[in-house]
N, C-alpha and C. Protein backbone atom coordinates (compact mmCIF):
# COMPACT_ATOMS: atom_id res chain seq x y z
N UNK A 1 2.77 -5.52 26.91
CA UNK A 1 2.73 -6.20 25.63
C UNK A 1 3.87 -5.68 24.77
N UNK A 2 4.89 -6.56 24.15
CA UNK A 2 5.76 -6.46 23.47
C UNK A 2 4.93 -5.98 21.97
N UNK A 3 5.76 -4.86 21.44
CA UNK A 3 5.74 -4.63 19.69
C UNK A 3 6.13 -5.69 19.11
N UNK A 4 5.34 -6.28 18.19
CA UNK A 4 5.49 -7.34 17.11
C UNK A 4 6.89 -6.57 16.12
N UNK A 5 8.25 -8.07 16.05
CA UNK A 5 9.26 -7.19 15.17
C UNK A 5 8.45 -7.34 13.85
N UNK A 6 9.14 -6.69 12.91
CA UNK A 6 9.29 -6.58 11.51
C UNK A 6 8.85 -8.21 10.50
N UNK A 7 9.47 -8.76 11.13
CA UNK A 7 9.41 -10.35 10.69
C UNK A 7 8.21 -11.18 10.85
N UNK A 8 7.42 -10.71 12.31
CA UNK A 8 6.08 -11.50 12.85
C UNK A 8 5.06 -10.49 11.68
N UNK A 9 5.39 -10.01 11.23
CA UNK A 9 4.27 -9.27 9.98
C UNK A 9 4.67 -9.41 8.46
N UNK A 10 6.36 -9.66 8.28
CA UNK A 10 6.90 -10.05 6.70
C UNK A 10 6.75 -11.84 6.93
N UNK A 11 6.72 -12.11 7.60
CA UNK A 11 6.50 -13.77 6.79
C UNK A 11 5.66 -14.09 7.17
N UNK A 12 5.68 -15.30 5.51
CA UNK A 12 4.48 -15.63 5.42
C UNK A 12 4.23 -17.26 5.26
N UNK A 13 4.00 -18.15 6.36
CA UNK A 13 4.53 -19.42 5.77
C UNK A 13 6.34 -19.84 5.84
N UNK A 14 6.81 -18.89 6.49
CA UNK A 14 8.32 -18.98 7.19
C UNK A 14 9.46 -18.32 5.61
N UNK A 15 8.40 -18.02 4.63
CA UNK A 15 8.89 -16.93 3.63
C UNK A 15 8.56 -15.59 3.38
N UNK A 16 9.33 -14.65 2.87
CA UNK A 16 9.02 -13.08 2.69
C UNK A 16 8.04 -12.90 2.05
N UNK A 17 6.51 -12.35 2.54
CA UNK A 17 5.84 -12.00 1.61
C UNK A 17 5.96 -10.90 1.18
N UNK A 18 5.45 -10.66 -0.39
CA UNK A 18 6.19 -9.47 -0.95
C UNK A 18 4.72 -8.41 -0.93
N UNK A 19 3.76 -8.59 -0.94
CA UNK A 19 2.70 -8.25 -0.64
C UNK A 19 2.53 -7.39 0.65
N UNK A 20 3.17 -8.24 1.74
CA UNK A 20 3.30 -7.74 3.05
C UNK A 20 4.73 -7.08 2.65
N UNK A 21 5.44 -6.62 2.31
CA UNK A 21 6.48 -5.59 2.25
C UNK A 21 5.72 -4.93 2.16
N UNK A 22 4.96 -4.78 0.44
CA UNK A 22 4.63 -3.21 0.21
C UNK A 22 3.62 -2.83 1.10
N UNK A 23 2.80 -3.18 2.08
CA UNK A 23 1.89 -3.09 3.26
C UNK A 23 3.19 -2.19 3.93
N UNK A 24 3.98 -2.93 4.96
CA UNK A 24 5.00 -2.46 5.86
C UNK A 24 5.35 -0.78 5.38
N UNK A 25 5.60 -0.78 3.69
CA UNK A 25 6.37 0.24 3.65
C UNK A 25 5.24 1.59 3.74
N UNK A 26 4.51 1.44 2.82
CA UNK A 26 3.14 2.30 2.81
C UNK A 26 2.59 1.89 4.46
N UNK A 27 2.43 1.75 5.44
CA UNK A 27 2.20 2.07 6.75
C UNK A 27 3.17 2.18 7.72
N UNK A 28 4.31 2.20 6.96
CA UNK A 28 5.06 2.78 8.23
C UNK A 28 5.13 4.02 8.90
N UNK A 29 5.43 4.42 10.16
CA UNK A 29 5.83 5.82 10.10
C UNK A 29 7.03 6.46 9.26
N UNK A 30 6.23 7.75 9.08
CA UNK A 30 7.50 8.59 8.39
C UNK A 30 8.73 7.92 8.69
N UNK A 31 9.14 8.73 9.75
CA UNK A 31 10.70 8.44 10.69
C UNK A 31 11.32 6.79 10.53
N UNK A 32 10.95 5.80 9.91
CA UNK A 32 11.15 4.28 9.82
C UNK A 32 11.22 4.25 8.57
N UNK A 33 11.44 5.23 7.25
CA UNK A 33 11.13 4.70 6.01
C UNK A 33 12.07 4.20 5.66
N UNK A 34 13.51 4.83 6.06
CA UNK A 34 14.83 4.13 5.74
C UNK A 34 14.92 3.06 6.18
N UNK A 35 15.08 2.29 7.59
CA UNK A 35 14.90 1.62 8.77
C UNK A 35 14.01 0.39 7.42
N UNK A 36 13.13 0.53 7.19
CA UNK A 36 12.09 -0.52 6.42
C UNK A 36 12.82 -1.07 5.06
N UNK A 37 12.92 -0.22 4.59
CA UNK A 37 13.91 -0.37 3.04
C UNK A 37 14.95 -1.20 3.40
N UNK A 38 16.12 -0.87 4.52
CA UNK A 38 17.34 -1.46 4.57
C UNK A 38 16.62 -3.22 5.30
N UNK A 39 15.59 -3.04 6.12
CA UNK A 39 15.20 -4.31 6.72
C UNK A 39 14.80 -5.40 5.64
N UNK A 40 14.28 -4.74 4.13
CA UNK A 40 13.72 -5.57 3.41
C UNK A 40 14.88 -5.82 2.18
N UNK A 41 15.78 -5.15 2.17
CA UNK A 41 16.63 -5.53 1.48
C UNK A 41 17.38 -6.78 1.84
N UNK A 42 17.42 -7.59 3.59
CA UNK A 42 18.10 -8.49 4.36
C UNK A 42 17.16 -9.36 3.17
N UNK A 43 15.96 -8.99 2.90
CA UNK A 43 15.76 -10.64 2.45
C UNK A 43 15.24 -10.97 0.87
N UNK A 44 16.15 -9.64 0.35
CA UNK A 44 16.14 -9.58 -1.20
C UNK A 44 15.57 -8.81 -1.86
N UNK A 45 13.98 -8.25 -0.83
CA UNK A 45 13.62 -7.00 -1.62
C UNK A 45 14.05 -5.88 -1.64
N UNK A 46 13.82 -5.04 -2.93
CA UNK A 46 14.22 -3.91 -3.31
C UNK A 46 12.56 -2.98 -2.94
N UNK A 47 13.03 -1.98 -2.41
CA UNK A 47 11.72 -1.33 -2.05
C UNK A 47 12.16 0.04 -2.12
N UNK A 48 11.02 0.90 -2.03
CA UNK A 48 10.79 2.35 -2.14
C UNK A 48 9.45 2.95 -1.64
N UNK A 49 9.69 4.16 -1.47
CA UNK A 49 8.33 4.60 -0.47
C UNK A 49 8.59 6.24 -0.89
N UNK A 50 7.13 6.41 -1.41
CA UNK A 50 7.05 7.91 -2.24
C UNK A 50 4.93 8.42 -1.43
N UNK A 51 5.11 9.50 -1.74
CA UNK A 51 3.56 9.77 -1.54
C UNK A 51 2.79 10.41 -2.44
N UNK A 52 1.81 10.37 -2.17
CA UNK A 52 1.24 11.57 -3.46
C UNK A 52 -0.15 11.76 -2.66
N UNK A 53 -0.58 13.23 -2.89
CA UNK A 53 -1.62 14.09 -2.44
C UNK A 53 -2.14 14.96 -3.49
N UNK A 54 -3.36 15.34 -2.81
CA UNK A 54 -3.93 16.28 -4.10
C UNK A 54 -5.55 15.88 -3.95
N UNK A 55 -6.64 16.43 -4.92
CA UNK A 55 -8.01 16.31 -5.16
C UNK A 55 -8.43 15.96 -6.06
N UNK A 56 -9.47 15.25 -6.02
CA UNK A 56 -10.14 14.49 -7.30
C UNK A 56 -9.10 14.22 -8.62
N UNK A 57 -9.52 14.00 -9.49
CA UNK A 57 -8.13 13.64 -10.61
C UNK A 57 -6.49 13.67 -10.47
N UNK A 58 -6.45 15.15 -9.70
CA UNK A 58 -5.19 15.15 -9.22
C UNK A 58 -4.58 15.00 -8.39
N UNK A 59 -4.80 13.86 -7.84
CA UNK A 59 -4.57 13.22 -6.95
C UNK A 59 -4.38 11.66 -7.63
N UNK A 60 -5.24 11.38 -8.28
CA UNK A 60 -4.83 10.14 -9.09
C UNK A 60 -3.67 10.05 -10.29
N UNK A 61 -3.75 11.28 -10.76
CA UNK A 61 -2.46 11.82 -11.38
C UNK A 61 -0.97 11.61 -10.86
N UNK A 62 -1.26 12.26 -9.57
CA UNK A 62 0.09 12.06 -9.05
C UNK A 62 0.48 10.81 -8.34
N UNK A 63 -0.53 9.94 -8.14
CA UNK A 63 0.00 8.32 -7.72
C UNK A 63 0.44 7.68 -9.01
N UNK A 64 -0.14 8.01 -10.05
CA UNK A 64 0.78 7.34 -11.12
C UNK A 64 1.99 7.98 -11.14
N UNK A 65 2.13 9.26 -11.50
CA UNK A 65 3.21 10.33 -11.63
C UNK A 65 4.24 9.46 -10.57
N UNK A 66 4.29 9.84 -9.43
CA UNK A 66 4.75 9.36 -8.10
C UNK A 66 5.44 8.51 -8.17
N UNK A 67 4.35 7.36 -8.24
CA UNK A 67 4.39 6.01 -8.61
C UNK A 67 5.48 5.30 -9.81
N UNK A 68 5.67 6.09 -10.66
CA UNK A 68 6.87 5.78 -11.81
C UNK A 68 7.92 6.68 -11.32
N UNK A 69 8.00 7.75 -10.95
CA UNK A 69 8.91 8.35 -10.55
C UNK A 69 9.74 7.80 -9.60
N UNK A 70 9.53 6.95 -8.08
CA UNK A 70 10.05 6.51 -7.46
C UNK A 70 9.92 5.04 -8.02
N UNK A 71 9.63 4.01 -8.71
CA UNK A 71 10.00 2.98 -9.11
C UNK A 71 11.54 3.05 -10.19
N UNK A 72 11.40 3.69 -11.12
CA UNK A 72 12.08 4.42 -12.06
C UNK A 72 13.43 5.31 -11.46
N UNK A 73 13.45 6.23 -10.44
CA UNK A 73 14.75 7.00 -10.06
C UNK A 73 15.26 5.99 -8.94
N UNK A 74 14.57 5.19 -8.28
CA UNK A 74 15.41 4.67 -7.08
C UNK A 74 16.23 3.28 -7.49
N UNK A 75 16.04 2.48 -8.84
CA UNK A 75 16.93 1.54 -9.27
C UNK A 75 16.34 0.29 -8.98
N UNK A 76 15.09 0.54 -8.26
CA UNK A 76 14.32 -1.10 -7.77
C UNK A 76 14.23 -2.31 -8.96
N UNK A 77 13.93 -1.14 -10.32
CA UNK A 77 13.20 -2.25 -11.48
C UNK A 77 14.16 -1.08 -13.15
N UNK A 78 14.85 -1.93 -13.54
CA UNK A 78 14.94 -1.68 -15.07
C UNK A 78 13.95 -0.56 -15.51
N UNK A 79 14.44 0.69 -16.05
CA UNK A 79 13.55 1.51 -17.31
C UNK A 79 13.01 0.57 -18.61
N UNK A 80 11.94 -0.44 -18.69
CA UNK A 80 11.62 -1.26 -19.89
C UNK A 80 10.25 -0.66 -20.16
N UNK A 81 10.00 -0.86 -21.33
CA UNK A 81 8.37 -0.99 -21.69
C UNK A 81 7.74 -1.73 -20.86
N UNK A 82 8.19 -2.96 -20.83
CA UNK A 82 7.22 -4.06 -20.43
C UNK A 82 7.26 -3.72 -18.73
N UNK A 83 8.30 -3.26 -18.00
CA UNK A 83 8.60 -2.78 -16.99
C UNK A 83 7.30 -1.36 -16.06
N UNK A 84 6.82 -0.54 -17.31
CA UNK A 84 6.25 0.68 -16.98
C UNK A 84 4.88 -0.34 -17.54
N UNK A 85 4.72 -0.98 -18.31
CA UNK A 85 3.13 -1.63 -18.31
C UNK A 85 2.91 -2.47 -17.10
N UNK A 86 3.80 -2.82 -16.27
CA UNK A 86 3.64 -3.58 -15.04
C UNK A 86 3.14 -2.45 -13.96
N UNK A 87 4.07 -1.48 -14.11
CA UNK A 87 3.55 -0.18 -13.14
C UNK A 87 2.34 0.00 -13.17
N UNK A 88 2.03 0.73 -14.62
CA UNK A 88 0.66 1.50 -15.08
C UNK A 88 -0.19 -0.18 -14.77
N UNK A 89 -0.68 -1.48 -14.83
CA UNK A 89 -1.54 -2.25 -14.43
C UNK A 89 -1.70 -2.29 -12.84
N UNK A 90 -0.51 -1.66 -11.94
CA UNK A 90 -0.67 -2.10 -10.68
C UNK A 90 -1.43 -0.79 -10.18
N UNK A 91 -0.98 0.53 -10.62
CA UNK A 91 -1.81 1.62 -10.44
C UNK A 91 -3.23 1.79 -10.68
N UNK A 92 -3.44 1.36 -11.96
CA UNK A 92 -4.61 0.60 -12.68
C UNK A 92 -5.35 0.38 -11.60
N UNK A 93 -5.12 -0.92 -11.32
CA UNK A 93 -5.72 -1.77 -10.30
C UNK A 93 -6.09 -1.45 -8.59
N UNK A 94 -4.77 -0.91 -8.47
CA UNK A 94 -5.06 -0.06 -7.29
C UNK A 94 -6.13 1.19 -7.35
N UNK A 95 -6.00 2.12 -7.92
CA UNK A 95 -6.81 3.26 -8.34
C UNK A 95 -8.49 2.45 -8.41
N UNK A 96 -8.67 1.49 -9.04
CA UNK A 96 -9.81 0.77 -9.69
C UNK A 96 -10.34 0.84 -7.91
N UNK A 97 -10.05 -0.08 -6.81
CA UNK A 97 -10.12 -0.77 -5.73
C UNK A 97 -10.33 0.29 -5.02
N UNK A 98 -10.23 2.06 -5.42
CA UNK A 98 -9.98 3.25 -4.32
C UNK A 98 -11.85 4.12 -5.31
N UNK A 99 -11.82 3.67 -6.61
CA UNK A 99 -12.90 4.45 -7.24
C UNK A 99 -14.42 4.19 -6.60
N UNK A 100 -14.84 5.68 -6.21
CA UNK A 100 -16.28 5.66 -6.00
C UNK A 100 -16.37 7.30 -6.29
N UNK A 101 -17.87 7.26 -5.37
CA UNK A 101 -18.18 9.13 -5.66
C UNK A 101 -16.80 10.10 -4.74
N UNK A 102 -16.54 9.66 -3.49
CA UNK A 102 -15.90 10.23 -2.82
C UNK A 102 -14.30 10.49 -3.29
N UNK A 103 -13.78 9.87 -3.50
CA UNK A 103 -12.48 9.94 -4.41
C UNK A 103 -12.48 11.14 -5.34
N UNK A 104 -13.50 10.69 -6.31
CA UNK A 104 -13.48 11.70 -6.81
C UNK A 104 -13.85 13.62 -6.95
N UNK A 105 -13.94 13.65 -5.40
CA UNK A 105 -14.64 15.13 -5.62
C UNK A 105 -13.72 15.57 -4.18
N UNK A 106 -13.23 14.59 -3.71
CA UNK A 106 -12.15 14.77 -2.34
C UNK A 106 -10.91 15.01 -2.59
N UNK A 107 -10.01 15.70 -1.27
CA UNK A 107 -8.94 15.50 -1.15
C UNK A 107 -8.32 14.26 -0.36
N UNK A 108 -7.19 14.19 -0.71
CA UNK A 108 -6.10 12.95 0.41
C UNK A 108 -4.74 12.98 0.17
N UNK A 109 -4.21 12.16 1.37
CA UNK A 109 -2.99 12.12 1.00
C UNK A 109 -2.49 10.78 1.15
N UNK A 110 -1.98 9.98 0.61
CA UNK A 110 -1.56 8.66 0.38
C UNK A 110 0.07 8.48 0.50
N UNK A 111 0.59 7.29 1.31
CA UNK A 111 1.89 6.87 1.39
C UNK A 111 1.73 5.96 0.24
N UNK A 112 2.93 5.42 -0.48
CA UNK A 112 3.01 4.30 -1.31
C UNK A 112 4.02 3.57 -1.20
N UNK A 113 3.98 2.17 -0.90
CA UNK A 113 4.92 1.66 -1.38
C UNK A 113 5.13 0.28 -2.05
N UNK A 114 6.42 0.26 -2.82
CA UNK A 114 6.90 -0.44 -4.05
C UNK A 114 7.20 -1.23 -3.07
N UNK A 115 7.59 -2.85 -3.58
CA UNK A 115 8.23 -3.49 -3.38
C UNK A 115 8.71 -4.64 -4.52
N UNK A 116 9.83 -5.15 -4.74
CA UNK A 116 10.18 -5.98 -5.55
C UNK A 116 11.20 -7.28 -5.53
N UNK A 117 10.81 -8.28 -6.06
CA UNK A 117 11.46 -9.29 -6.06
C UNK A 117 11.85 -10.36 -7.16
N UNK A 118 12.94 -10.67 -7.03
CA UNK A 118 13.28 -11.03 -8.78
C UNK A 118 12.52 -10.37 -10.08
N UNK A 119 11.32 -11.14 -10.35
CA UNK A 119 10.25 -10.66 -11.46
C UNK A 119 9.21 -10.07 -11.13
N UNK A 120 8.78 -10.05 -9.31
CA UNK A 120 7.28 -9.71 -8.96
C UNK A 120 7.78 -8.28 -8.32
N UNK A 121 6.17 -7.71 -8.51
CA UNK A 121 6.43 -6.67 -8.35
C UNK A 121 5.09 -6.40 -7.64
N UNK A 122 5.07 -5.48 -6.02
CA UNK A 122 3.99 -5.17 -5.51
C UNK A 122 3.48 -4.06 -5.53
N UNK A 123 2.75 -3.23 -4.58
CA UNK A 123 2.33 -1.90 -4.63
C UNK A 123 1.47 -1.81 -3.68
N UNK A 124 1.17 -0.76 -2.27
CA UNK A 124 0.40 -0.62 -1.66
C UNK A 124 0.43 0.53 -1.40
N UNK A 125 -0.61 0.95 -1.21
CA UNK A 125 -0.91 2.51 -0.66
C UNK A 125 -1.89 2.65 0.57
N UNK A 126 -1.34 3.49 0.89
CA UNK A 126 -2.20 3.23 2.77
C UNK A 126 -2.11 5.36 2.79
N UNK A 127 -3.54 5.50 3.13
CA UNK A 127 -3.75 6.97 3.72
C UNK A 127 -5.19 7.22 4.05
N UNK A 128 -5.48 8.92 3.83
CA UNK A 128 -6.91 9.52 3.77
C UNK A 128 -7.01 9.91 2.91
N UNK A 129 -8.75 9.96 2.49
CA UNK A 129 -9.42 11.00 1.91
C UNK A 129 -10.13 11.73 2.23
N UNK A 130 -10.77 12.39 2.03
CA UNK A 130 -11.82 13.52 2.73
C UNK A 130 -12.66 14.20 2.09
N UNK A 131 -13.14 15.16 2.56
CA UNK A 131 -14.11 16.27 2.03
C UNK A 131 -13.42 17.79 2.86
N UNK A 132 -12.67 18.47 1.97
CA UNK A 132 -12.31 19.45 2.83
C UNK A 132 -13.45 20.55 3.57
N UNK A 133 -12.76 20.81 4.63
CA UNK A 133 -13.95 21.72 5.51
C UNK A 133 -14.97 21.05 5.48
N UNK A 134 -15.28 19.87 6.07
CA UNK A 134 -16.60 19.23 6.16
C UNK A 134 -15.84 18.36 7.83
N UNK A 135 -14.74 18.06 7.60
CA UNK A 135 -13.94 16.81 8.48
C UNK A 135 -14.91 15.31 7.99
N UNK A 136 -15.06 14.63 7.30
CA UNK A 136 -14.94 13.55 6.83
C UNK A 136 -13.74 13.07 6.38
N UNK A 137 -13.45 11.90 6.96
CA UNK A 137 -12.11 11.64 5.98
C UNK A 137 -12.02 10.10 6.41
N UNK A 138 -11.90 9.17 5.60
CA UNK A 138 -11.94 7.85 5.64
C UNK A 138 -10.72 7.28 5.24
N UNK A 139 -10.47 6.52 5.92
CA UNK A 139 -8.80 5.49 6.12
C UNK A 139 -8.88 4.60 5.09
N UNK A 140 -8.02 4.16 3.87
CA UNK A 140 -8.13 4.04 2.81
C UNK A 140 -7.00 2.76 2.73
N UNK A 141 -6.89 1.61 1.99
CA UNK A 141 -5.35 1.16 1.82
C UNK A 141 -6.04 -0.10 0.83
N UNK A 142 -5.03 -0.02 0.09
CA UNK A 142 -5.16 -1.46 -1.08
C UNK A 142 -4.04 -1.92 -1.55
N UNK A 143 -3.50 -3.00 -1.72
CA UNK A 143 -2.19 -4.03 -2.45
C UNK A 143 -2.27 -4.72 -3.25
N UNK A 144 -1.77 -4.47 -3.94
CA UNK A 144 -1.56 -5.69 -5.04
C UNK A 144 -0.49 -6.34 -5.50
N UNK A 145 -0.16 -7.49 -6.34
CA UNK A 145 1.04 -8.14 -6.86
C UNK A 145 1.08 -8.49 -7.86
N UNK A 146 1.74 -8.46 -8.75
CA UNK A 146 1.81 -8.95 -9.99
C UNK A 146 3.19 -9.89 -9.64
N UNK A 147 2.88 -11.13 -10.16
CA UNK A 147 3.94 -12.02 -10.82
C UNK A 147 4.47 -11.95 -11.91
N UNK A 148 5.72 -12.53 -11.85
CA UNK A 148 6.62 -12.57 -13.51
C UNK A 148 6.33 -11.34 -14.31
N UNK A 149 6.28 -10.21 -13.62
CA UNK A 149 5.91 -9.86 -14.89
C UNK A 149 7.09 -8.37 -15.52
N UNK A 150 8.51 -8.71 -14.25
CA UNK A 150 9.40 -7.38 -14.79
C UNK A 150 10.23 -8.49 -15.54
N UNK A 151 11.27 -7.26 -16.30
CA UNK A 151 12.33 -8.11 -17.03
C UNK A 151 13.85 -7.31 -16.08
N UNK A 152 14.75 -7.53 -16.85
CA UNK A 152 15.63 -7.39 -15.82
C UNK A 152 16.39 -5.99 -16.95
């Protein structure tokens, strides 16, 4: 059985979904993060791939932290107000989709990734959480998209 390329998982309807970028980038392997970025740039997106780890709060801390840090230093999206309220709603939202008891009293470690296109802007995060010294640890991942909603 042949590996599915890059393309039999980015389109969607014979167009780039931007949704499925930030999927691709947050599950790729390590060793492919460059490899992914330069593949999604062929078809306009701007992408980035950061992680963040840590326990209960701080751990949600640092996906926002993270999360603006690599949107913000890598050049994907304008430094705007309206730019960082698009961030902070997609974290928002993501974080919302990850909240229960376990999150909060666990550790994990989470890949993330950005993706962007003209005005839309995605976000997925793909990892574990756990219970340290117990070995529980549950496979975790959520995406989201916002439309129209960067400025340039």
């Amino acid at each position: 059985m042949t590996k599915p390329a890059f393309e039999d998982v980015l389109l969607l309807n014979g167009a780039a979904s931007l949704g499925k970028a930030a999927v691709l980038c947050s599950m790729i392997d390590n060793e492919h993060d460059d490899e992914i970025v330069v593949f999604l740039a062929k078809y306009g997106i701007k992408s980035v791939i950061t992680r963040a780890g840590g326990n209960g709060e701080n751990l949600k801390n640092k996906i926002l932290r993270n999360t603006f840090g690599a949107a913000e230093n890598s050049g994907i999206m304008a430094v705007t107000p309206k730019n960082r309220h698009a961030v902070v709603t997609l974290v928002e939202e993501i974080l919302r989709s990850l909240e229960g008891p376990l999150i909060n009293v666990s550790g994990g470690g989470l890949k993330i990734g950005l993706a962007v296109h003209d005005k839309d802007l995605a976000m997925s995060v793909f990892g574990t959480v756990g219970l340290p010294g117990l070995n529980i640890d549950r496979e975790v991942s959520a995406t989201r998209v916002l439309h129209h909603c960067l400025e340039n």
